[in-house]
N, C-alpha and C. Protein backbone atom coordinates (compact mmCIF):
# COMPACT_ATOMS: atom_id res chain seq x y z
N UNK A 1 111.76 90.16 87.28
CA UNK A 1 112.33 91.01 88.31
C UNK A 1 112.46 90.21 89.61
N UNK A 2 113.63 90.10 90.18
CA UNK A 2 113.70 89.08 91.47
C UNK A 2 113.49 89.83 92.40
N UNK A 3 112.70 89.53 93.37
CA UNK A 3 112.17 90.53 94.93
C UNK A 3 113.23 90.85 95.27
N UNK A 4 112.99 91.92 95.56
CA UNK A 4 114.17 92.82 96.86
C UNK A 4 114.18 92.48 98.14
N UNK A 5 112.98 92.32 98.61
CA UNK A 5 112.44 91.56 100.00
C UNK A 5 112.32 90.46 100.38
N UNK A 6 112.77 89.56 100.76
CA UNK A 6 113.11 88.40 100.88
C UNK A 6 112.81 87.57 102.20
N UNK A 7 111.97 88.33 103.07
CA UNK A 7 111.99 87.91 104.33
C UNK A 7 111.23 88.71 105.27
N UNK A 8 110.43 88.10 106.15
CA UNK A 8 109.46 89.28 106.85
C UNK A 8 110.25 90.45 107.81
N UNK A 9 111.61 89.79 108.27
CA UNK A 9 112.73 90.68 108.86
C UNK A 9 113.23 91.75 108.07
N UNK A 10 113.47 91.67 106.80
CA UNK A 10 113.70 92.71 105.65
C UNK A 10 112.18 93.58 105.35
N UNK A 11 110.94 92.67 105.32
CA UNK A 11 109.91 93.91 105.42
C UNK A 11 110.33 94.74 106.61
N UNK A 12 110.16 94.06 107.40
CA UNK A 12 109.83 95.33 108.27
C UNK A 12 110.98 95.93 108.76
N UNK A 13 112.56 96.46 108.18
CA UNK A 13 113.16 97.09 108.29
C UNK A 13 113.02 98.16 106.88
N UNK A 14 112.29 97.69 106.14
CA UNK A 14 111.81 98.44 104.68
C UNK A 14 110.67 99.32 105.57
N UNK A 15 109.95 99.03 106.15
CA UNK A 15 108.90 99.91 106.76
C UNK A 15 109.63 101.02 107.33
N UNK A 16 110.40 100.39 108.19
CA UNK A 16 111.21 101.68 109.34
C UNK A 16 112.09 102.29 108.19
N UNK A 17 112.42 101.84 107.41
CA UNK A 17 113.64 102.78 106.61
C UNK A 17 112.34 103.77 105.50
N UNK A 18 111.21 103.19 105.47
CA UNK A 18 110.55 103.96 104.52
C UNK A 18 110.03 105.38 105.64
N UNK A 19 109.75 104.98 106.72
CA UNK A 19 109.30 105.91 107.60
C UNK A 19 110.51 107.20 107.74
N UNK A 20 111.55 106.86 107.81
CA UNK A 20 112.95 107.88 108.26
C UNK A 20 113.20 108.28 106.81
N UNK A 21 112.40 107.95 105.39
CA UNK A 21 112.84 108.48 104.43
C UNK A 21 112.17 109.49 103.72
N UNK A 22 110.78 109.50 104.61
CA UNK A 22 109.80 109.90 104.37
C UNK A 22 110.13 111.65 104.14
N UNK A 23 109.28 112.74 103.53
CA UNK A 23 109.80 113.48 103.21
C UNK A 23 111.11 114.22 102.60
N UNK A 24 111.52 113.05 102.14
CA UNK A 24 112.94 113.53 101.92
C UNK A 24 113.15 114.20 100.03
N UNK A 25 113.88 115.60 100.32
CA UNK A 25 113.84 116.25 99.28
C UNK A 25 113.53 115.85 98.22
N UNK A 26 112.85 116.67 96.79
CA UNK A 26 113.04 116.09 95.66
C UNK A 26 114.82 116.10 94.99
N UNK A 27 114.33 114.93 93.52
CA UNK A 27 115.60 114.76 93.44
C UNK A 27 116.73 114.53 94.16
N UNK A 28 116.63 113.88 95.09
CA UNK A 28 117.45 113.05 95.89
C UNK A 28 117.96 111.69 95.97
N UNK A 29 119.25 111.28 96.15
CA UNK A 29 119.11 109.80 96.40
C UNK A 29 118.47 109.32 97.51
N UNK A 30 117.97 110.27 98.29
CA UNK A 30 116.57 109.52 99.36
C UNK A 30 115.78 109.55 98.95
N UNK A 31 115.22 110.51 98.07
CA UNK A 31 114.19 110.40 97.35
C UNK A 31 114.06 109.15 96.45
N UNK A 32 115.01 108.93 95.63
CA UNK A 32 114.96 107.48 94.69
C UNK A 32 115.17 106.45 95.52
N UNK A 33 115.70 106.09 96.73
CA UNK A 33 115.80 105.00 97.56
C UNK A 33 114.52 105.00 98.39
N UNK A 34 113.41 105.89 98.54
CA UNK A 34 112.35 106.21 99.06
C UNK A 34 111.41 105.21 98.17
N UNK A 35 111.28 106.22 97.11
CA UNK A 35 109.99 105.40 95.60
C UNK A 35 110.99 103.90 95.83
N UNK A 36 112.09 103.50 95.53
CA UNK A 36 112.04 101.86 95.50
C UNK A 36 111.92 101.17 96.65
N UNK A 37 111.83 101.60 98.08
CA UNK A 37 111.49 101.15 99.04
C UNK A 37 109.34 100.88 98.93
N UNK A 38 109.30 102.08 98.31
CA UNK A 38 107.57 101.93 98.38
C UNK A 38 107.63 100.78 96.95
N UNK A 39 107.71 100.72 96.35
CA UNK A 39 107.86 99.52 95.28
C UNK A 39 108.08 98.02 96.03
N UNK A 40 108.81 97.97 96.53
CA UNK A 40 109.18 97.30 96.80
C UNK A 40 108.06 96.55 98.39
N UNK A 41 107.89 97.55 98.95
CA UNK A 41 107.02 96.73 99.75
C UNK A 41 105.34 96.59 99.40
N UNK A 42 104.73 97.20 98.40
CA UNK A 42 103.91 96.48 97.82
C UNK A 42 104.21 95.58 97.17
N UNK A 43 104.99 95.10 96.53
CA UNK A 43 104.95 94.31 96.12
C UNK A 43 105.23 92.86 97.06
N UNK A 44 105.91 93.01 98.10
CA UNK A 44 105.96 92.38 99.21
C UNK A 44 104.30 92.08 99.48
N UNK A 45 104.14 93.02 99.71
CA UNK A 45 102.27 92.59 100.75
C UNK A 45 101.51 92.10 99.38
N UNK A 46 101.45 92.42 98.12
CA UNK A 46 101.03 91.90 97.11
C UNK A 46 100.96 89.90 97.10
N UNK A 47 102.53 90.13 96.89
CA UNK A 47 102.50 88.55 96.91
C UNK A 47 102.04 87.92 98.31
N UNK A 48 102.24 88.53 99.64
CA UNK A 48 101.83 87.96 100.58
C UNK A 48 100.46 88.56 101.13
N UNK A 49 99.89 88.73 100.09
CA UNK A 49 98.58 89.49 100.49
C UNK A 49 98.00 89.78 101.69
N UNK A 50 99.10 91.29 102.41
CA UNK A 50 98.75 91.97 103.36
C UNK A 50 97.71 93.34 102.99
């Protein structure tokens, strides 16, 4: 699986976009762009062990 995140400038616009996505309905495409934003930045702090 090749990272989505690529850059500490892309984390932390993944943070702010996870924050404004936050609550967002079920079954939604904010909702599914939500869960792969949270995927995605653990796995970010994973490899860069934040």
């Amino acid at each position: 699986m090749e990272a989505r995140i690529k850059s500490q400038a892309e984390y932390e616009a993944a943070l702010e976009r996870t924050e404004q996505l936050t609550g967002a309905p079920e079954n939604t495409p904010e909702e599914r762009a939500l869960i792969q934003l949270v995927l995605d930045v653990e796995i970010w702090r994973t490899k860069h062990r934040l």
